[in-house]
C-alpha atoms as a PDB file:
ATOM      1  CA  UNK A   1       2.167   2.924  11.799  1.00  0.00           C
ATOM      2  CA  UNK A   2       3.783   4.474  14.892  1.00  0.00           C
ATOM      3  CA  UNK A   3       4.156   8.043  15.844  1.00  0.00           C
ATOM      4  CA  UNK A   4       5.997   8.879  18.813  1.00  0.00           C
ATOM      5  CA  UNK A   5       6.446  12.791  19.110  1.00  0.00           C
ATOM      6  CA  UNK A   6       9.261  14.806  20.469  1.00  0.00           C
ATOM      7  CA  UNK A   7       9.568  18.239  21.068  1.00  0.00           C
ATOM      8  CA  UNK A   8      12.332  21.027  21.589  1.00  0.00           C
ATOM      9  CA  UNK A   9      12.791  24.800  21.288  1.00  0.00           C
ATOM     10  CA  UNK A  10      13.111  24.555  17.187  1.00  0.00           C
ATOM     11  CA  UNK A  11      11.380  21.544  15.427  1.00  0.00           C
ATOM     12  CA  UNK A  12       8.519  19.477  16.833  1.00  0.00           C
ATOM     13  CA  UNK A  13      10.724  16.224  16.092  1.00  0.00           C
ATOM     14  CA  UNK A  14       8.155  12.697  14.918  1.00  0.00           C
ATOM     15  CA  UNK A  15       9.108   9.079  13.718  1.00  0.00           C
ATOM     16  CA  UNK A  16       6.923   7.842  10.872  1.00  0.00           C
ATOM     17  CA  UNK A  17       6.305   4.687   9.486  1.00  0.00           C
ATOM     18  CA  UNK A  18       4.631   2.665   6.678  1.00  0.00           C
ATOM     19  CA  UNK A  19       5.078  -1.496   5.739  1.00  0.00           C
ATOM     20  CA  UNK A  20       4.702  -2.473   2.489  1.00  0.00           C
ATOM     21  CA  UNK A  21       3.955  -6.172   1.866  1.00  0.00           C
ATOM     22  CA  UNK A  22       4.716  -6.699  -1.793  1.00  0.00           C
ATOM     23  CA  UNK A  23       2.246  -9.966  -3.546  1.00  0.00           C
ATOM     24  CA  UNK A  24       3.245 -13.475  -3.400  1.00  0.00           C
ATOM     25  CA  UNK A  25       5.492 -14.040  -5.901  1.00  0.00           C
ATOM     26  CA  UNK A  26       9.358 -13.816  -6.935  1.00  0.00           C
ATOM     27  CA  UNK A  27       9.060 -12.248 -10.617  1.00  0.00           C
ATOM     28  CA  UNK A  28      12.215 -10.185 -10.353  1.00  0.00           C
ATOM     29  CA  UNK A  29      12.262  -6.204 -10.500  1.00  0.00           C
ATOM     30  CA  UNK A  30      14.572  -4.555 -13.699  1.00  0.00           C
ATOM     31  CA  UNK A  31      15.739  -1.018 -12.773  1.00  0.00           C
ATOM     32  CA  UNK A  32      12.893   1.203 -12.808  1.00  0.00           C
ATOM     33  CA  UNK A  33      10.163  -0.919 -11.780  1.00  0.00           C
ATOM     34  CA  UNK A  34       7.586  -0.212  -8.759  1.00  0.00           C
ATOM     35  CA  UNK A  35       7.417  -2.101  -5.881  1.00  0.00           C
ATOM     36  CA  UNK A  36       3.950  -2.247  -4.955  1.00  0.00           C
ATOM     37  CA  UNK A  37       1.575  -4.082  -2.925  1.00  0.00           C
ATOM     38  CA  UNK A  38      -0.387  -5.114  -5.857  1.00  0.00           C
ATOM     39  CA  UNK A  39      -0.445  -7.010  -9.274  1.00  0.00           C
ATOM     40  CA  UNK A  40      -3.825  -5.672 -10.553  1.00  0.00           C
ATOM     41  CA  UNK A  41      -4.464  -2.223  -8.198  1.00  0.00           C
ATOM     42  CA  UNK A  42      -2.409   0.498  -8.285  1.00  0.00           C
ATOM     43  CA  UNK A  43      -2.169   3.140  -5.116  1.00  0.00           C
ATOM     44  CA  UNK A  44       0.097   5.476  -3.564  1.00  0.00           C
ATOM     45  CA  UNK A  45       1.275   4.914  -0.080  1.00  0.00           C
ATOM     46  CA  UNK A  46      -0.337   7.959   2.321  1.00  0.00           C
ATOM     47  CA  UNK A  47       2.367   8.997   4.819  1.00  0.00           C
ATOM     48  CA  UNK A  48       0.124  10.328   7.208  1.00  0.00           C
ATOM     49  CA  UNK A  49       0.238  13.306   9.528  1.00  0.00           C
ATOM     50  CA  UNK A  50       3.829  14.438   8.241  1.00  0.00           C
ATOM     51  CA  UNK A  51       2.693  18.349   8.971  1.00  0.00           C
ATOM     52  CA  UNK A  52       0.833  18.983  12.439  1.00  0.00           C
ATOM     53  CA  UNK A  53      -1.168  21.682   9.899  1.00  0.00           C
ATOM     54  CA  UNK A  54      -2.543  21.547   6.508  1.00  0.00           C
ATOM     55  CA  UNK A  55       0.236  22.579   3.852  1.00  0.00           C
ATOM     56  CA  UNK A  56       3.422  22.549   6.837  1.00  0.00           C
ATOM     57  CA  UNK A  57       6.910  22.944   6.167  1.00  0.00           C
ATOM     58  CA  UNK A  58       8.938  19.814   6.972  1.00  0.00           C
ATOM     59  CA  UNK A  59      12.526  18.489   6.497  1.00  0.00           C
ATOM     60  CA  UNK A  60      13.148  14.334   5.854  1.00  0.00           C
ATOM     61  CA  UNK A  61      16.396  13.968   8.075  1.00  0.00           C
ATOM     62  CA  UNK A  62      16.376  10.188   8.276  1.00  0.00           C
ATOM     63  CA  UNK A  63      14.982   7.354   6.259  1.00  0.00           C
ATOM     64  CA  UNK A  64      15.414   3.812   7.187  1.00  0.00           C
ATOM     65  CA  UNK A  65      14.164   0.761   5.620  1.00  0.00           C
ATOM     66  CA  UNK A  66      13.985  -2.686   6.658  1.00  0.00           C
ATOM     67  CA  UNK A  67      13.067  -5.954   4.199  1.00  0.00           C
ATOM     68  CA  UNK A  68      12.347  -9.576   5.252  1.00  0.00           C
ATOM     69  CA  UNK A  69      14.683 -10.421   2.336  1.00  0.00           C
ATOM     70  CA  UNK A  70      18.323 -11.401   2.639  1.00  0.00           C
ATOM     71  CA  UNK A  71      19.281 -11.416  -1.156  1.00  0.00           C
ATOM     72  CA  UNK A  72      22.975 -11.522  -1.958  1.00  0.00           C
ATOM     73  CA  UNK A  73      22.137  -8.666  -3.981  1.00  0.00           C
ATOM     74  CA  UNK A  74      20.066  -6.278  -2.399  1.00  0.00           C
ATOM     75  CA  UNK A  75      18.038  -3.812  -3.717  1.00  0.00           C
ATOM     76  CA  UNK A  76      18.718  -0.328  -4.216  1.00  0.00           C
ATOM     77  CA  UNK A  77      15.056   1.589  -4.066  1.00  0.00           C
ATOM     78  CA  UNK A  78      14.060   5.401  -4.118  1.00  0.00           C
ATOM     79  CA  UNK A  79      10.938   6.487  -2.331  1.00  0.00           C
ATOM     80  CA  UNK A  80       9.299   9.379  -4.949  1.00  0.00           C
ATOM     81  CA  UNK A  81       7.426  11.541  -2.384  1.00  0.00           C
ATOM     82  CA  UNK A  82       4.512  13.316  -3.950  1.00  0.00           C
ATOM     83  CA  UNK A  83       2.073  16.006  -2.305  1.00  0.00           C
ATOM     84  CA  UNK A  84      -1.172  15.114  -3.627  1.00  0.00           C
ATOM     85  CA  UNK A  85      -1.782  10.985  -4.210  1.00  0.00           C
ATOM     86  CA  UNK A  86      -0.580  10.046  -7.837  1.00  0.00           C
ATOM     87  CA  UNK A  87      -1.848   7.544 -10.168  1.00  0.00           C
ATOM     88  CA  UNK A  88       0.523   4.373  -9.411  1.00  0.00           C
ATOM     89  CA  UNK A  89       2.030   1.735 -11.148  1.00  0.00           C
ATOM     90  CA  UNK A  90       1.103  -1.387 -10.338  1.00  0.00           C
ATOM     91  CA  UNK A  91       3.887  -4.602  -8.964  1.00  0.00           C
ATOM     92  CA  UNK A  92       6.538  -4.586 -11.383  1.00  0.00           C
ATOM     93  CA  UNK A  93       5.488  -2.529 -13.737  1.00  0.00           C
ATOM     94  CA  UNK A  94       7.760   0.057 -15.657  1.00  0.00           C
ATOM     95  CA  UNK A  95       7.611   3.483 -13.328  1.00  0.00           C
ATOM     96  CA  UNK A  96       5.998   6.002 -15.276  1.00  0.00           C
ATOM     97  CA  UNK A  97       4.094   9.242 -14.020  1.00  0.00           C
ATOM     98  CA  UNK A  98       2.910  12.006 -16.270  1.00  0.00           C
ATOM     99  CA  UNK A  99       3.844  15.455 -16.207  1.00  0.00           C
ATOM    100  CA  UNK A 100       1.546  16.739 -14.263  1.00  0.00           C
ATOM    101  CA  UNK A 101       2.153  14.226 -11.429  1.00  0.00           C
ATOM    102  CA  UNK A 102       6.066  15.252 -11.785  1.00  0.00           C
ATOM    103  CA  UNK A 103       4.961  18.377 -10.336  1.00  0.00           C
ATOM    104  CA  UNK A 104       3.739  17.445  -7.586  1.00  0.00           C
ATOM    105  CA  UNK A 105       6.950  15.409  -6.203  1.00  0.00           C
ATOM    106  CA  UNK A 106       8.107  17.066  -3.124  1.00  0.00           C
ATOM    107  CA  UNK A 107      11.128  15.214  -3.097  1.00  0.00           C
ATOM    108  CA  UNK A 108      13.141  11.874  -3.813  1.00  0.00           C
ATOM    109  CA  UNK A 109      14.889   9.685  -1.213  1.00  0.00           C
ATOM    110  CA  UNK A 110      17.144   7.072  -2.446  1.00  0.00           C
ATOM    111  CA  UNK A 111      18.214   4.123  -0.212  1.00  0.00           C
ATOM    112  CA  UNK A 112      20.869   2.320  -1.702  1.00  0.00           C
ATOM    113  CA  UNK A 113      23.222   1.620   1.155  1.00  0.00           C
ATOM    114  CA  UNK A 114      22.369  -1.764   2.493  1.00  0.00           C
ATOM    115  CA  UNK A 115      23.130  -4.422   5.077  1.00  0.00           C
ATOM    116  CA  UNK A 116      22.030  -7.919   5.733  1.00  0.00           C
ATOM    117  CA  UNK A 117      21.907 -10.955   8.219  1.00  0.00           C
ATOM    118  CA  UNK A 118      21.393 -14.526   7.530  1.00  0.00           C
ATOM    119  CA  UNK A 119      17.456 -13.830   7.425  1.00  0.00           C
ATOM    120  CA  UNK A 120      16.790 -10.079   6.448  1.00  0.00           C
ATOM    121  CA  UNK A 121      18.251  -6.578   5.660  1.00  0.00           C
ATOM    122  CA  UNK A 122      18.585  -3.045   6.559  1.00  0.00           C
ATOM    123  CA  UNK A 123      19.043   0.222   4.502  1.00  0.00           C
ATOM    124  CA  UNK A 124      19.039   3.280   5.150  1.00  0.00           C
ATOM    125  CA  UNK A 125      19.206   6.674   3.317  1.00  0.00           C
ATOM    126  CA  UNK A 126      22.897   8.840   3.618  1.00  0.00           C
ATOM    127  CA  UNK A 127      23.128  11.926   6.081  1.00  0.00           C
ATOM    128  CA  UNK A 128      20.297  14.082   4.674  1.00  0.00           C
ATOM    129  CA  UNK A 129      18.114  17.208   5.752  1.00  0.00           C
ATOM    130  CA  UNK A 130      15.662  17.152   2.465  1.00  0.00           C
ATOM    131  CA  UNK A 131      13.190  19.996   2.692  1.00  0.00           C
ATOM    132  CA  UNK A 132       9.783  19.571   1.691  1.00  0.00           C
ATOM    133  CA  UNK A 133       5.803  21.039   1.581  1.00  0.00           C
ATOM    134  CA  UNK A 134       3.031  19.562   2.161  1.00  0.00           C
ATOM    135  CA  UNK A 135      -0.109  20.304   0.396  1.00  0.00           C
ATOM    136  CA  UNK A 136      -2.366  23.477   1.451  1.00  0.00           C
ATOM    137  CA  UNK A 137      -5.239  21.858   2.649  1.00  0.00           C
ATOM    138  CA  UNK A 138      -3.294  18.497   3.691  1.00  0.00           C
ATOM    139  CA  UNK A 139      -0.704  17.093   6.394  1.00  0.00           C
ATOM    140  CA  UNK A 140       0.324  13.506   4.284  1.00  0.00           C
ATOM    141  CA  UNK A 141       2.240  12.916   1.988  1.00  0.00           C
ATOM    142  CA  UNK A 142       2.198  10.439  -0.674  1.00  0.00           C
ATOM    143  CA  UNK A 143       4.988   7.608  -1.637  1.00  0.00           C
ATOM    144  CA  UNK A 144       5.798   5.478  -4.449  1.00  0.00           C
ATOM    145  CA  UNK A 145       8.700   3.102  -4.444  1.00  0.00           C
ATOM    146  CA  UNK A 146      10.939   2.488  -7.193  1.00  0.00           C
ATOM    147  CA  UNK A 147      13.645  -0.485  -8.062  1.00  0.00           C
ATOM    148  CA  UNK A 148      17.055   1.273  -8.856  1.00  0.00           C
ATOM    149  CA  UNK A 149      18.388  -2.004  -9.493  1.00  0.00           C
ATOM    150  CA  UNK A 150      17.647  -5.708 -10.684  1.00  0.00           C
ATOM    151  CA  UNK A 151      16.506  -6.996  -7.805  1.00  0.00           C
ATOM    152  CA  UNK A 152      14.967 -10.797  -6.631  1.00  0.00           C
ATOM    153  CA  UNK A 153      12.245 -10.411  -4.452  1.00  0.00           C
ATOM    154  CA  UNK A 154      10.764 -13.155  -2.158  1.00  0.00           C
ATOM    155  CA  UNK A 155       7.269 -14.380  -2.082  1.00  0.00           C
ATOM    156  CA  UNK A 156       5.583 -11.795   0.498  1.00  0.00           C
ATOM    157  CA  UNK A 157       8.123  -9.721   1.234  1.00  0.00           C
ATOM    158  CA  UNK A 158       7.850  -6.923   3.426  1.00  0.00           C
ATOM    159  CA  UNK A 159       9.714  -3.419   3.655  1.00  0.00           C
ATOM    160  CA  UNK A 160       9.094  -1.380   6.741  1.00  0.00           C
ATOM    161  CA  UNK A 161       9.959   2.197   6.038  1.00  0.00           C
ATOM    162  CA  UNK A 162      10.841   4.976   9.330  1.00  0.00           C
ATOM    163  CA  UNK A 163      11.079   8.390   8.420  1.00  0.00           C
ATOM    164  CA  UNK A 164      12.326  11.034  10.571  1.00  0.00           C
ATOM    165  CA  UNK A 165      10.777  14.323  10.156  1.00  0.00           C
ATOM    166  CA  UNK A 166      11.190  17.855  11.741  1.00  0.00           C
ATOM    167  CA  UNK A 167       8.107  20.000  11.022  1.00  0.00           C
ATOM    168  CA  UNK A 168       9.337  23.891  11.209  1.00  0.00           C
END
């Protein structure tokens, strides 16, 4: 993960990132599935150090996404942001988190507009400025990612996520 800090008279401006290297198969995703780095453990993804302080303000104003798959059909994924870690799904298993953990989402970014070359692909998230909290005694948040689509993954595939963030 990279962080590469900018500043300016209103937001202190950071780039965040997080790769996701989903297991060594091809079973393919239904709508609604999680795309996780695991068959048999299930965790959340920390985005670390999205406040500068415990429990920050911050807005989302760019997410990107890049996957090491050039399907004819790509997929069309939301990243469920949560500010305390969730109990997660594991690899291709139906998306489901209580009520409690519904409470705790901090906001919802889907990614659905996609490109591709002969050997990968590229999505990215429309024009956005999504506000959101961390928790009071943390600066991460925590992600989950979600199929919106049927979708055939390759063996090993890898996403590489970039947020943009502006911490007010």
């Amino acid at each position: 993960m990279s962080v590469r800090p900018e500043r300016n008279i209103f937001y202190d401006k950071v780039e965040l990132g997080l790769t996701l290297t989903r297991p060594a198969d091809t079973i393919q995703y239904a709508d609604n599935d999680t795309i996780a780095a695991s068959t048999s453990t299930a965790y959340a993804i920390e985005v670390a150090n999205v406040g500068a302080v415990p429990g920050q303000n911050v807005n989302v104003v760019g997410a990107y996404c890049s996957s090491t798959n050039p399907a004819a059909t790509p997929v069309s994924l939301s990243v469920w942001l949560f500010n305390s870690p969730p109990a997660s799904p594991v690899d291709n298993a139906a998306f489901a988190i209580t009520d409690g953990e519904n409470d705790t989402v901090v906001g919802v970014i889907p990614i659905s507009t996609w490109v591709k070359s002969s050997n990968n692909s590229r999505g990215q998230a429309h024009t956005m400025k999504l506000p959101l909290k961390c928790a009071a005694a943390d600066t991460s948040l925590y992600a989950l990612i979600v199929a919106n689509n049927a979708y055939q993954p390759i063996s090993g595939e890898v996403f590489k996520f970039k947020f943009h963030i502006e911490r007010t």
